[in-house]
PDB file of N, CA and C in Angstrom:
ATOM      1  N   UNK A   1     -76.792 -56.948 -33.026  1.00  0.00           N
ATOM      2  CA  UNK A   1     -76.695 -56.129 -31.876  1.00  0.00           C
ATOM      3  C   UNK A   1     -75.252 -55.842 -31.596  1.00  0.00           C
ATOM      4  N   UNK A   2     -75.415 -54.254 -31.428  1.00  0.00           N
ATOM      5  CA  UNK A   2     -73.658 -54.170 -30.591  1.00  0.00           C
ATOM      6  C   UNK A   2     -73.360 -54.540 -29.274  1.00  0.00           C
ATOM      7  N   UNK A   3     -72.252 -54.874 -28.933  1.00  0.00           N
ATOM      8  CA  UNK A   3     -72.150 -54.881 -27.805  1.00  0.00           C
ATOM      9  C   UNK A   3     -70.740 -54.194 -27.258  1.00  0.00           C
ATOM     10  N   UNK A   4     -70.744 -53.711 -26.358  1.00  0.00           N
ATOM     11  CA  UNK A   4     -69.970 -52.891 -25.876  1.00  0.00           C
ATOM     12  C   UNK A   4     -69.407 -53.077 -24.709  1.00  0.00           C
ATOM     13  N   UNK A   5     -68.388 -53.418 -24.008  1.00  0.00           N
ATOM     14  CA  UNK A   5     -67.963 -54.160 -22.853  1.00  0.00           C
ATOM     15  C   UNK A   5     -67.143 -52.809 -22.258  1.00  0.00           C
ATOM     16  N   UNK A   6     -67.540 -52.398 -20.833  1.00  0.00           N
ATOM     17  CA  UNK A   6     -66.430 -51.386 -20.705  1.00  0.00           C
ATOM     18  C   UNK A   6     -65.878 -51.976 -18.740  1.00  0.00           C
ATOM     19  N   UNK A   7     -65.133 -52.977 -19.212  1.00  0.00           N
ATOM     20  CA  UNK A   7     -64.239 -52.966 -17.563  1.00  0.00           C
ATOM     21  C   UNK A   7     -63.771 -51.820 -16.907  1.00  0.00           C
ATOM     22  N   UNK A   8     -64.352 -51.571 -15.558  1.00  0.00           N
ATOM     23  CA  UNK A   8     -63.672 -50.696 -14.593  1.00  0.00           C
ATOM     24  C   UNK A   8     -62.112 -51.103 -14.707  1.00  0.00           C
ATOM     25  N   UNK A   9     -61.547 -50.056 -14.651  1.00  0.00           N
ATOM     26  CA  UNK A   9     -59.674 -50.135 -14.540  1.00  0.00           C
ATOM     27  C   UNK A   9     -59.533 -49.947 -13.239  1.00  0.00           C
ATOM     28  N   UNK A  10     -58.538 -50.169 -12.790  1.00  0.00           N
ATOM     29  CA  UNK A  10     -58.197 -50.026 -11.678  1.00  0.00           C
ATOM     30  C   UNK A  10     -57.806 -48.298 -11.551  1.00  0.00           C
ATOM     31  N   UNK A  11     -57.864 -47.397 -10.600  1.00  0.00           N
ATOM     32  CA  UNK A  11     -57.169 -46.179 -10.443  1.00  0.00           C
ATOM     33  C   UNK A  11     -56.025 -45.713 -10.357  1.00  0.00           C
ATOM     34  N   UNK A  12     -55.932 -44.951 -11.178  1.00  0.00           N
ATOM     35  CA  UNK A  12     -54.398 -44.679 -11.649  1.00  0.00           C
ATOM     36  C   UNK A  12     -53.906 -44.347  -9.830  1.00  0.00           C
ATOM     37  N   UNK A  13     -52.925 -44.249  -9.523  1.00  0.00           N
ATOM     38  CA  UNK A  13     -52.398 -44.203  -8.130  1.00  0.00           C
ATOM     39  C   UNK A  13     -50.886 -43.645  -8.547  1.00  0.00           C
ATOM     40  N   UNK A  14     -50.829 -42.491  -8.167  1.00  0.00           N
ATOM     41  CA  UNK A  14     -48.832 -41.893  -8.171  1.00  0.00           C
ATOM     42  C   UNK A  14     -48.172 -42.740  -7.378  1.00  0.00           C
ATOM     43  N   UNK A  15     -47.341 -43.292  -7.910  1.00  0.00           N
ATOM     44  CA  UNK A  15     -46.051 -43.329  -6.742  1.00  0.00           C
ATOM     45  C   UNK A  15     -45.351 -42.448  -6.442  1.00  0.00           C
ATOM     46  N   UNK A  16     -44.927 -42.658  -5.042  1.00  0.00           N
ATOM     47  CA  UNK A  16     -44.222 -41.459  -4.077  1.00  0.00           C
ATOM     48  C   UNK A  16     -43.250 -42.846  -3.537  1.00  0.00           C
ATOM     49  N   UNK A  17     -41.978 -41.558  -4.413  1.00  0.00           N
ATOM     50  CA  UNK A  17     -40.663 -42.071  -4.074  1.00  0.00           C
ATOM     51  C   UNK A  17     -40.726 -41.955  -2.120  1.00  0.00           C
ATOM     52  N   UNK A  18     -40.412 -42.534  -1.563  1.00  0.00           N
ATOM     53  CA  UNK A  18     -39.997 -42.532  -0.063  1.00  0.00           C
ATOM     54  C   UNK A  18     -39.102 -43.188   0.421  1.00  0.00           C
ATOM     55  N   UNK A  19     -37.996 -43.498  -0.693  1.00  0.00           N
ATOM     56  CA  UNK A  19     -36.519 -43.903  -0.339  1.00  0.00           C
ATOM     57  C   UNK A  19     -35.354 -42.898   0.037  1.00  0.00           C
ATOM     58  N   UNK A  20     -36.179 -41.202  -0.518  1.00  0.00           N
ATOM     59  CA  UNK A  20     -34.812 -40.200  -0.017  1.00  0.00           C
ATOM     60  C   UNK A  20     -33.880 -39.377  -1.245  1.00  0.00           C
ATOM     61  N   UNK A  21     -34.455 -40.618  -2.117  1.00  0.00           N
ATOM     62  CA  UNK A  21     -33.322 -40.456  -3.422  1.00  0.00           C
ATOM     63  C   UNK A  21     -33.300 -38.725  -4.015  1.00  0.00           C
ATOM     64  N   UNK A  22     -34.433 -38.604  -4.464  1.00  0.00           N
ATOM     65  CA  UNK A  22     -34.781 -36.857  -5.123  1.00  0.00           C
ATOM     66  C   UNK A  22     -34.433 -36.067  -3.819  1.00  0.00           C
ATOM     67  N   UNK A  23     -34.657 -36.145  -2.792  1.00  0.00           N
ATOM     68  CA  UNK A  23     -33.993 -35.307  -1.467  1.00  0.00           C
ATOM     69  C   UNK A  23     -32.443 -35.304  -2.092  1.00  0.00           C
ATOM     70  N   UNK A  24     -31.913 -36.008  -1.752  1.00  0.00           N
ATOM     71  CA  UNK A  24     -30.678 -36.269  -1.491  1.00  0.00           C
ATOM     72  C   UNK A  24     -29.752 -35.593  -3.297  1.00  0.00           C
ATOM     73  N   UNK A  25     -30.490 -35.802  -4.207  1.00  0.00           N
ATOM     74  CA  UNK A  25     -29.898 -35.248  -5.622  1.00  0.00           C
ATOM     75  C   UNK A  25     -30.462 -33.949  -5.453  1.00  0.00           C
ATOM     76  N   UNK A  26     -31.181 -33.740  -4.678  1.00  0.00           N
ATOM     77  CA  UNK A  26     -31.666 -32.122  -5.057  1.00  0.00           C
ATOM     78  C   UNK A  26     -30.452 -31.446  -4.071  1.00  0.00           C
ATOM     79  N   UNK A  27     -30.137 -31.929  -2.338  1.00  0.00           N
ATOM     80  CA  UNK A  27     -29.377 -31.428  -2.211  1.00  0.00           C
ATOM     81  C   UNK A  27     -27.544 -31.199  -2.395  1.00  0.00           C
ATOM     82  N   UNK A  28     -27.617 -31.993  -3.426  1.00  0.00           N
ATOM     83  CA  UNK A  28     -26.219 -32.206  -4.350  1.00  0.00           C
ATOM     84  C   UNK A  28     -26.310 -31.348  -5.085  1.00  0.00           C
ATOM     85  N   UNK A  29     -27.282 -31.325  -5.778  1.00  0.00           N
ATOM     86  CA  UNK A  29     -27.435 -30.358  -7.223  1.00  0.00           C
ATOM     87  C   UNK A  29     -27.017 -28.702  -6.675  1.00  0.00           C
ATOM     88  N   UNK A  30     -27.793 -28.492  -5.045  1.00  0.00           N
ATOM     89  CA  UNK A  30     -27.748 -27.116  -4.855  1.00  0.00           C
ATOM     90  C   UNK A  30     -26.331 -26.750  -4.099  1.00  0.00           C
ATOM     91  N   UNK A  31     -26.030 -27.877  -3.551  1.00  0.00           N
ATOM     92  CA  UNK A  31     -24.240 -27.629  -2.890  1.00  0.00           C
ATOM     93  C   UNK A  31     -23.561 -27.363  -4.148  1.00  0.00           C
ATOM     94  N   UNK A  32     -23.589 -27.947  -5.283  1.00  0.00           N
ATOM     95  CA  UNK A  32     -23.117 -28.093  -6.712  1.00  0.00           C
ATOM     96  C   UNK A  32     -22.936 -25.999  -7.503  1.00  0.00           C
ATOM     97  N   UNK A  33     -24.597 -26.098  -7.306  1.00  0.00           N
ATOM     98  CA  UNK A  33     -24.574 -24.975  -7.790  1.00  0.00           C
ATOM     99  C   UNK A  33     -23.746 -23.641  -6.793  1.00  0.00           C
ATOM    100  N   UNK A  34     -23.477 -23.836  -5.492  1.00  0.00           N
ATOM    101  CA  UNK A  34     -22.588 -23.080  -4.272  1.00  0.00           C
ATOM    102  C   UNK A  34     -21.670 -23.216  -4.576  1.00  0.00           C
ATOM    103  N   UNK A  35     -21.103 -24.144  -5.269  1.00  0.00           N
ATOM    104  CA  UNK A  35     -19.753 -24.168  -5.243  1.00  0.00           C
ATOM    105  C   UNK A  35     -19.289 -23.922  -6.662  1.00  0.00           C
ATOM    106  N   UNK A  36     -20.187 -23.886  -7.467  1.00  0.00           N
ATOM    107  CA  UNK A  36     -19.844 -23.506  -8.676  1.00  0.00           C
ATOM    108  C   UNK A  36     -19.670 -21.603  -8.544  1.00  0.00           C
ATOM    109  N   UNK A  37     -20.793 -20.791  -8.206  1.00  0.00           N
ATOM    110  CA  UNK A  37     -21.272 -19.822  -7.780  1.00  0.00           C
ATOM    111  C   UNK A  37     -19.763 -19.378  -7.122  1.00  0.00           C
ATOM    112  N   UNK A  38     -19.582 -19.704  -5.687  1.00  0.00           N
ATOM    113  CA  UNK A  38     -18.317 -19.511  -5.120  1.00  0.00           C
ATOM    114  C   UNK A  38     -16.591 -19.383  -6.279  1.00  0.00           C
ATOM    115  N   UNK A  39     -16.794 -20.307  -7.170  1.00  0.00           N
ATOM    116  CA  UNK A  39     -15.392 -19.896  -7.961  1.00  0.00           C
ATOM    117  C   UNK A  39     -15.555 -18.754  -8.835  1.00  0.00           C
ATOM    118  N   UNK A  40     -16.763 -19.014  -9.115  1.00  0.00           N
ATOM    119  CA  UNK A  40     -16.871 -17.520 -10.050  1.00  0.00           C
ATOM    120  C   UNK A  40     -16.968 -16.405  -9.865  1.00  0.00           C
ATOM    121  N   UNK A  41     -17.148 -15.859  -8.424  1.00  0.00           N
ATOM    122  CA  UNK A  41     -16.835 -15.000  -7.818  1.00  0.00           C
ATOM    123  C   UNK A  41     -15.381 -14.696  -6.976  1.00  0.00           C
ATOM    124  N   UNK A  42     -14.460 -15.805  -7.124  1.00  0.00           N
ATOM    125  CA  UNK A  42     -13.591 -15.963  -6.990  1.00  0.00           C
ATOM    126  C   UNK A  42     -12.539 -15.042  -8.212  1.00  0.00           C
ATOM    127  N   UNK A  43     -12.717 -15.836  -8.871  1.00  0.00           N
ATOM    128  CA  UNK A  43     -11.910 -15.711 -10.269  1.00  0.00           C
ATOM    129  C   UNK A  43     -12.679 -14.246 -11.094  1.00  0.00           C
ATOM    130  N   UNK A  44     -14.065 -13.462 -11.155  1.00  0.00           N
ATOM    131  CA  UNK A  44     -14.096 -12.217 -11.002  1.00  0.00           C
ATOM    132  C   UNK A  44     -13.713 -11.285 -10.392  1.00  0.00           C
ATOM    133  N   UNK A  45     -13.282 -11.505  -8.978  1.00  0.00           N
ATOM    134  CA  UNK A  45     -12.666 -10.828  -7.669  1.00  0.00           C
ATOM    135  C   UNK A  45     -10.597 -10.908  -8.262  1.00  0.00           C
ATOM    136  N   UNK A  46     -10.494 -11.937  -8.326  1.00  0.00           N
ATOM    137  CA  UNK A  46      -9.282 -12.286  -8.881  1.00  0.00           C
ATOM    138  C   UNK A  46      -8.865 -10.787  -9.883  1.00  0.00           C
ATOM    139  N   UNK A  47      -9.963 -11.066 -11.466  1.00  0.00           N
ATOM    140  CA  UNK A  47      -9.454 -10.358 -12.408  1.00  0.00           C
ATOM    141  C   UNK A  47      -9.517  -8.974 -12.085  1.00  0.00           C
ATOM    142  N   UNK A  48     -10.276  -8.393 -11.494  1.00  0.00           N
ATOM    143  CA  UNK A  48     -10.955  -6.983 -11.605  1.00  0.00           C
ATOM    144  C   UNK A  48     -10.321  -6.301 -10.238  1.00  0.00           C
ATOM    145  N   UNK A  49      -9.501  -7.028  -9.478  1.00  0.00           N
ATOM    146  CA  UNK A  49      -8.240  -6.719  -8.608  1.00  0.00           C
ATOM    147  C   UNK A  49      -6.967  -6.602  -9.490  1.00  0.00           C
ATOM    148  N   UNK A  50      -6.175  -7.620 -10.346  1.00  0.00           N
ATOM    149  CA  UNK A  50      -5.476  -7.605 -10.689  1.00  0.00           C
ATOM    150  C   UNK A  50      -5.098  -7.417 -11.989  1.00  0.00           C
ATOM    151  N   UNK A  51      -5.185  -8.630 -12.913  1.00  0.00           N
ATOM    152  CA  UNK A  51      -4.780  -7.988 -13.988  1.00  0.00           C
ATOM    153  C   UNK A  51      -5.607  -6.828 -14.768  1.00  0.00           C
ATOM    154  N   UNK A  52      -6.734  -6.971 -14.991  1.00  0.00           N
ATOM    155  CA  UNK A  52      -7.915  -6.084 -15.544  1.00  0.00           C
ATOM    156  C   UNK A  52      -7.496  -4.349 -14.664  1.00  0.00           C
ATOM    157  N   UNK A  53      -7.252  -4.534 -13.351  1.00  0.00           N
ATOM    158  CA  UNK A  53      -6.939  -3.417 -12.844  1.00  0.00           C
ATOM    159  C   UNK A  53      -6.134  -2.581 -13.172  1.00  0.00           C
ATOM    160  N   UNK A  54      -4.607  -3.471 -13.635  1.00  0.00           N
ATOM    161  CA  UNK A  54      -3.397  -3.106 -14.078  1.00  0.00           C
ATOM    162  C   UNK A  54      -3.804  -2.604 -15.498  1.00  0.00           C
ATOM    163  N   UNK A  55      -4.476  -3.212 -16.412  1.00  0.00           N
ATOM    164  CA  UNK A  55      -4.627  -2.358 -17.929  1.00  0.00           C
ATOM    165  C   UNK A  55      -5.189  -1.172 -17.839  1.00  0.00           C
ATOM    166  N   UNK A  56      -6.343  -1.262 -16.779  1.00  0.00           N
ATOM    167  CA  UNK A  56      -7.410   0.346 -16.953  1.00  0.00           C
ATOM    168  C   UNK A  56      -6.228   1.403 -16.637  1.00  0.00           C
ATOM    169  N   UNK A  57      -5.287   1.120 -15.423  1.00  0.00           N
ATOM    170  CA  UNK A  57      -5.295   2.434 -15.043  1.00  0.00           C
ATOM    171  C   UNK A  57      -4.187   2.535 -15.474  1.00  0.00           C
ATOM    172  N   UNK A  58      -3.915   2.561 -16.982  1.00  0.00           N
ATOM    173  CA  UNK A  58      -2.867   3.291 -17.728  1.00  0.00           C
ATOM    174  C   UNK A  58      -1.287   2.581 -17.497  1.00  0.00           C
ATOM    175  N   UNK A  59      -0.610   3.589 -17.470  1.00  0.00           N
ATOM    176  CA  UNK A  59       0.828   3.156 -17.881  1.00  0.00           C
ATOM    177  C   UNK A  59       1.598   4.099 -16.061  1.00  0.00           C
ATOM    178  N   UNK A  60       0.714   4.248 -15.828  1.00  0.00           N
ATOM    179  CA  UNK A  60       1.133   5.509 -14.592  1.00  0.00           C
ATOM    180  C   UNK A  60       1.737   4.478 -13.446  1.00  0.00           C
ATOM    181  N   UNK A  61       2.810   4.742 -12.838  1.00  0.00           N
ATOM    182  CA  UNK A  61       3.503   3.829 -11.724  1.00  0.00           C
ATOM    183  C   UNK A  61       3.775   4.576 -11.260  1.00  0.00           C
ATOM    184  N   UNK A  62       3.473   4.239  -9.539  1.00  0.00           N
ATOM    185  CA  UNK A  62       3.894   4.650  -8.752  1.00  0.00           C
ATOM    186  C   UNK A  62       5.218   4.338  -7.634  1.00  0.00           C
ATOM    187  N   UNK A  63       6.137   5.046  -7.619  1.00  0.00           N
ATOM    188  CA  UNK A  63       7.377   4.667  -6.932  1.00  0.00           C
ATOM    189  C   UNK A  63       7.515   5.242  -5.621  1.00  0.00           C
ATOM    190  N   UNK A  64       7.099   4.118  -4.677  1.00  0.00           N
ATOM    191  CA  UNK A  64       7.238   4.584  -3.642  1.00  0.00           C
ATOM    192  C   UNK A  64       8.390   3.606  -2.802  1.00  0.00           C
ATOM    193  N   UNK A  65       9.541   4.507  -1.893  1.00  0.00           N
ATOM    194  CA  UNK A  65      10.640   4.153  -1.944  1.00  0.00           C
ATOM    195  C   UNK A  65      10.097   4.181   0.335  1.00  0.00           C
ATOM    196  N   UNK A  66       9.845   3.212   0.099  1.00  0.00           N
ATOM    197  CA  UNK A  66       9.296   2.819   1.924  1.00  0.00           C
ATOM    198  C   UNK A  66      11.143   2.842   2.757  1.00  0.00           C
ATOM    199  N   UNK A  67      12.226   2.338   2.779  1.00  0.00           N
ATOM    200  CA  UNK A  67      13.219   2.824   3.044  1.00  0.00           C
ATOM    201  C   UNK A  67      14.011   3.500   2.130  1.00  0.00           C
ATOM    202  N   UNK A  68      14.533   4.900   2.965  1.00  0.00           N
ATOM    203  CA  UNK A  68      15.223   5.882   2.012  1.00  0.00           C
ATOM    204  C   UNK A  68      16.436   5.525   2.149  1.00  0.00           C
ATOM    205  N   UNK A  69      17.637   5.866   1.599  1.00  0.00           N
ATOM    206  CA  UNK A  69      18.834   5.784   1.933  1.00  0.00           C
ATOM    207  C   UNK A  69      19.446   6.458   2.529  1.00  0.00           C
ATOM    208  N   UNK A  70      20.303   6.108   3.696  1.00  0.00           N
ATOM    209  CA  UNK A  70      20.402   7.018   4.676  1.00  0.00           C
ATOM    210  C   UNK A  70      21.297   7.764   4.164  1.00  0.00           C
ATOM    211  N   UNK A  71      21.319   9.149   5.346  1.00  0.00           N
ATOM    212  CA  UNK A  71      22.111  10.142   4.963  1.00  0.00           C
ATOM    213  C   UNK A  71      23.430  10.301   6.092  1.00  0.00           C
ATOM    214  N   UNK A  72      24.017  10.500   5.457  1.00  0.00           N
ATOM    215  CA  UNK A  72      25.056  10.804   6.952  1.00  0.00           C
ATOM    216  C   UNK A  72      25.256  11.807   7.173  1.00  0.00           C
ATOM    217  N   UNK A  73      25.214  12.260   8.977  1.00  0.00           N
ATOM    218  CA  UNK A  73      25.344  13.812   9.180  1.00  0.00           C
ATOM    219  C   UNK A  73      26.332  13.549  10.174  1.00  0.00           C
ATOM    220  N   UNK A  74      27.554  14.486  10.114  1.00  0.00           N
ATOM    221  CA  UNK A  74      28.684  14.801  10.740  1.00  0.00           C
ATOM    222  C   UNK A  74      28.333  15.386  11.814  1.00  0.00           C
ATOM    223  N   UNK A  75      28.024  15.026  13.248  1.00  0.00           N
ATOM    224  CA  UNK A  75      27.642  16.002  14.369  1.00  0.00           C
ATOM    225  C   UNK A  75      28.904  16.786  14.345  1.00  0.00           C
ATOM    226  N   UNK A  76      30.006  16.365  15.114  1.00  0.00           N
ATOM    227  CA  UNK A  76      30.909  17.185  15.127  1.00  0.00           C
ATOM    228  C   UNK A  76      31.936  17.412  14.231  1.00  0.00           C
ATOM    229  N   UNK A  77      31.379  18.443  13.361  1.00  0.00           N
ATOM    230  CA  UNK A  77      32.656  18.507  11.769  1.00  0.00           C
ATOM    231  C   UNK A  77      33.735  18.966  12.242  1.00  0.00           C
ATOM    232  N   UNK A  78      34.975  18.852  11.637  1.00  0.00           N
ATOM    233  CA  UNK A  78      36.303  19.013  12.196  1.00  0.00           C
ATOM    234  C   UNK A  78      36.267  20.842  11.858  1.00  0.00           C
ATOM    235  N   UNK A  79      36.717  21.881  13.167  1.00  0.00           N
ATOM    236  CA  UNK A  79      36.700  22.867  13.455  1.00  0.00           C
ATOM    237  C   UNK A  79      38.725  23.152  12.430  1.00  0.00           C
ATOM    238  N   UNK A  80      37.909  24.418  12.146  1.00  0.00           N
ATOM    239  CA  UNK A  80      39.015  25.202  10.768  1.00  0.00           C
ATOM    240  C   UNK A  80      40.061  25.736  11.923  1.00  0.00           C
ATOM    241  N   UNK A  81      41.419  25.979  11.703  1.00  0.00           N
ATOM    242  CA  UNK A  81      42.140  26.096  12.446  1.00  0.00           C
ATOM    243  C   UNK A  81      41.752  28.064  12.496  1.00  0.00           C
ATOM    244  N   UNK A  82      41.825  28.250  13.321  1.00  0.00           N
ATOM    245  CA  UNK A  82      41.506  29.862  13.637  1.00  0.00           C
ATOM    246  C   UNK A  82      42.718  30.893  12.903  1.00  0.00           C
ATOM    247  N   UNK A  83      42.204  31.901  12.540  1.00  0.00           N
ATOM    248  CA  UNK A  83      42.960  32.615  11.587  1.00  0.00           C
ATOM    249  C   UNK A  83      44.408  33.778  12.564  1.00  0.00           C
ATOM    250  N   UNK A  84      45.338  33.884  11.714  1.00  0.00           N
ATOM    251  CA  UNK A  84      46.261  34.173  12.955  1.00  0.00           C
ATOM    252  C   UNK A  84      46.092  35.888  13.206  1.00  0.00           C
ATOM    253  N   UNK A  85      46.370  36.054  14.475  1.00  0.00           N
ATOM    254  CA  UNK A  85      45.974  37.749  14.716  1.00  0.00           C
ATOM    255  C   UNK A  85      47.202  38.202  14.987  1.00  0.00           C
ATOM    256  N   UNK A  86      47.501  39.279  14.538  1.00  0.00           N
ATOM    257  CA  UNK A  86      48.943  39.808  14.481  1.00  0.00           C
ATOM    258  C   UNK A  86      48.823  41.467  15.123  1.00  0.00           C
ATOM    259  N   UNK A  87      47.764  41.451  15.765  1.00  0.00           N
ATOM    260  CA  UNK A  87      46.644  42.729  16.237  1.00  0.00           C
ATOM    261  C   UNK A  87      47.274  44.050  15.489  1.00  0.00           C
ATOM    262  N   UNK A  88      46.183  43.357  14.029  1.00  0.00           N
ATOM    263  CA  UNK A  88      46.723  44.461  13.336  1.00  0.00           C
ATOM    264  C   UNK A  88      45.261  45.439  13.704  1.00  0.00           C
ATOM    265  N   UNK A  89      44.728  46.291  12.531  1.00  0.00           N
ATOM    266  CA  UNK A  89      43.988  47.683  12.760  1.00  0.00           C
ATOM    267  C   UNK A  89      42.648  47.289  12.771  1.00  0.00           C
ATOM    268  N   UNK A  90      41.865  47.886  13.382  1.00  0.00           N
ATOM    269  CA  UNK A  90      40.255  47.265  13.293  1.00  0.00           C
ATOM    270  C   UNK A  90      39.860  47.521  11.765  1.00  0.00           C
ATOM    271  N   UNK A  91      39.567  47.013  11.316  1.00  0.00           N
ATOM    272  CA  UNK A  91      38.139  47.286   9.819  1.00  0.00           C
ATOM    273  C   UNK A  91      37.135  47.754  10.240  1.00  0.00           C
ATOM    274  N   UNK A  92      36.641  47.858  11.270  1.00  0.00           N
ATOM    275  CA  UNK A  92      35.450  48.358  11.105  1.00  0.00           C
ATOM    276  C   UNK A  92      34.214  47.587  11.299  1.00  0.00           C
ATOM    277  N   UNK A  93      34.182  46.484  11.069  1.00  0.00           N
ATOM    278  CA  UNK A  93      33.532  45.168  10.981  1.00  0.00           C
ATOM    279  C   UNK A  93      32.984  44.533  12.363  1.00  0.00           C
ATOM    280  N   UNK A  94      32.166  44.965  13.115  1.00  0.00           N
ATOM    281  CA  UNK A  94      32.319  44.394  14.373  1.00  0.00           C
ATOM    282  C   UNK A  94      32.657  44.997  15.430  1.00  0.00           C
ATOM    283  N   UNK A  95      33.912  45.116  15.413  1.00  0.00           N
ATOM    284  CA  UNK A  95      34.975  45.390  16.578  1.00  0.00           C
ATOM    285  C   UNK A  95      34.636  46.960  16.646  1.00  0.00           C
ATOM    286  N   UNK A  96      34.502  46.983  18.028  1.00  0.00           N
ATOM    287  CA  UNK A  96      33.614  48.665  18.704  1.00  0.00           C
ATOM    288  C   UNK A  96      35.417  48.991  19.657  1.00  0.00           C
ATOM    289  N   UNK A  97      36.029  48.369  19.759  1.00  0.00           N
ATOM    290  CA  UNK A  97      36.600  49.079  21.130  1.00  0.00           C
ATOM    291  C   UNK A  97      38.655  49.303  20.148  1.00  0.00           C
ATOM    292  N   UNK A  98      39.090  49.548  21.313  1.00  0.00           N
ATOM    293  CA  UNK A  98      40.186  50.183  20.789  1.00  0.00           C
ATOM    294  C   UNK A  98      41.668  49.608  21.686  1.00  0.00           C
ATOM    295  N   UNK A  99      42.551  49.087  21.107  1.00  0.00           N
ATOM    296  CA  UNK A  99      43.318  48.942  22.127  1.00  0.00           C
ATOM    297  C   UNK A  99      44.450  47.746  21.535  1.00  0.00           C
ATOM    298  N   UNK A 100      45.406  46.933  21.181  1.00  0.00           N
ATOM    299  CA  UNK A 100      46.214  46.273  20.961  1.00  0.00           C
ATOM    300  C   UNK A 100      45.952  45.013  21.490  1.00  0.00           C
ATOM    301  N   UNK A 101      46.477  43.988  20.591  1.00  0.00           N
ATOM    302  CA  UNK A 101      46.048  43.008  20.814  1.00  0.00           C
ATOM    303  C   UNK A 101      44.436  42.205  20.777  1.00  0.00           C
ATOM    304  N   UNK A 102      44.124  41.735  21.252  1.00  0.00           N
ATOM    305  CA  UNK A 102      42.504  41.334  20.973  1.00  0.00           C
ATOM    306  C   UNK A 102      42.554  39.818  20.434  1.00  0.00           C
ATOM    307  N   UNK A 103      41.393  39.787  20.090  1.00  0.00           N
ATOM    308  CA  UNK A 103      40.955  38.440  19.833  1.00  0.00           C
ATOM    309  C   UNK A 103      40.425  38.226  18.388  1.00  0.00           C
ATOM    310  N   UNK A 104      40.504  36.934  18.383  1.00  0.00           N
ATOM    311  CA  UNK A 104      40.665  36.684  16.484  1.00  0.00           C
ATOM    312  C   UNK A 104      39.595  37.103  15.996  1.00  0.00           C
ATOM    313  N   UNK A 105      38.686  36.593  16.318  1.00  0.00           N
ATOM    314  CA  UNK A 105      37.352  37.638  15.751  1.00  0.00           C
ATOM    315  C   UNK A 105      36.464  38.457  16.276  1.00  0.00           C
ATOM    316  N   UNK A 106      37.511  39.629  16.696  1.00  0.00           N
ATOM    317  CA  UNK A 106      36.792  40.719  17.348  1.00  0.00           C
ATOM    318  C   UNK A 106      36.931  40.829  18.712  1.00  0.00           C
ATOM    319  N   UNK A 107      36.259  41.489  19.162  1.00  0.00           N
ATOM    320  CA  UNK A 107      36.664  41.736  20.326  1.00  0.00           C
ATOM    321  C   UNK A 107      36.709  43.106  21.158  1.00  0.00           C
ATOM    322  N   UNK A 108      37.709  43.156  22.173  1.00  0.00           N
ATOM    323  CA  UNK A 108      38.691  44.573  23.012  1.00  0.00           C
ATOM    324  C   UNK A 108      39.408  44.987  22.315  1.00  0.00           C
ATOM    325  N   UNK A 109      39.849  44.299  20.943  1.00  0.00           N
ATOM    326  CA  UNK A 109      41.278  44.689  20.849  1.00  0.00           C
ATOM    327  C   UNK A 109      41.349  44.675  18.896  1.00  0.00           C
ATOM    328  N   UNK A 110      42.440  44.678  18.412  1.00  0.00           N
ATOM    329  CA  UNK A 110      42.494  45.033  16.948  1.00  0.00           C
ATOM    330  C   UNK A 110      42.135  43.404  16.197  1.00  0.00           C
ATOM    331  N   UNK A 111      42.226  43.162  15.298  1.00  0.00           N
ATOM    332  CA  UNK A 111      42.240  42.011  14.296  1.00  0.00           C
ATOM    333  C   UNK A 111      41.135  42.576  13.394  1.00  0.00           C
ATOM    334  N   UNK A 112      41.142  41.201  12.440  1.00  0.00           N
ATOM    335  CA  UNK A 112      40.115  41.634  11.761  1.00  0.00           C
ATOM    336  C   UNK A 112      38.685  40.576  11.745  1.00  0.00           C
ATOM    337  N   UNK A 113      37.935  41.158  11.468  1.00  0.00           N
ATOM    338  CA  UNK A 113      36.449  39.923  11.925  1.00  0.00           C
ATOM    339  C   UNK A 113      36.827  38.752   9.995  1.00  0.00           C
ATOM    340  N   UNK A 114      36.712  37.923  10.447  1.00  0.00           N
ATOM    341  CA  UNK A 114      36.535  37.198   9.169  1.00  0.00           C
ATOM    342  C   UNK A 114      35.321  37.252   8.500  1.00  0.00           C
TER     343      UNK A 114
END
């Protein structure tokens, strides 16, 4: 005769961690992955501002000169000494009237207009 013996087992039963531990690595893992995330958008922002920027756009510079160099302006330039009148004959130039003497450039009277 066979015989065949089959003992009940006891039921398998999960354990459930309830010390915190998998909480606590999961929220490491995901600060982990933020802060990984965060440099690499860092250091893309970095290149594609600066150097990467500087190769695309050619060899072209721009010179912009934010203070100019000043200029100097003479308000009052030194006045030419006036030309001498010896009341000679009108030219024609100006001078409408008739008469001796007059003024250096033009006038009542003779000289000549410069």
């Amino acid at each position: 005769m066979n015989q065949i013996n089959v003992n009940p087992g006891r039921e398998r039963v999960d354990v459930v961690d309830t010390s915190g531990d998998r909480t606590a690595a999961a929220g490491i893992n995901l600060i982990t992955v933020l802060i990984v995330l965060a440099v690499l958008a860092v250091i893309a922002w970095y290149l594609f501002t600066g150097p990467l920027r500087a190769m695309t756009s050619g060899s072209s510079q721009t010179n912009v000169n934010v203070n100019p160099a000043p200029t100097t302006i003479n308000v009052n330039p030194p006045s030419a000494p006036a030309p001498a009148n010896n009341g000679g004959g009108n030219t024609g130039t100006g001078n409408t009237g008739a008469g001796a003497g007059g003024g250096a450039t033009g006038g009542a009277g003779g000289g000549a207009n410069p």
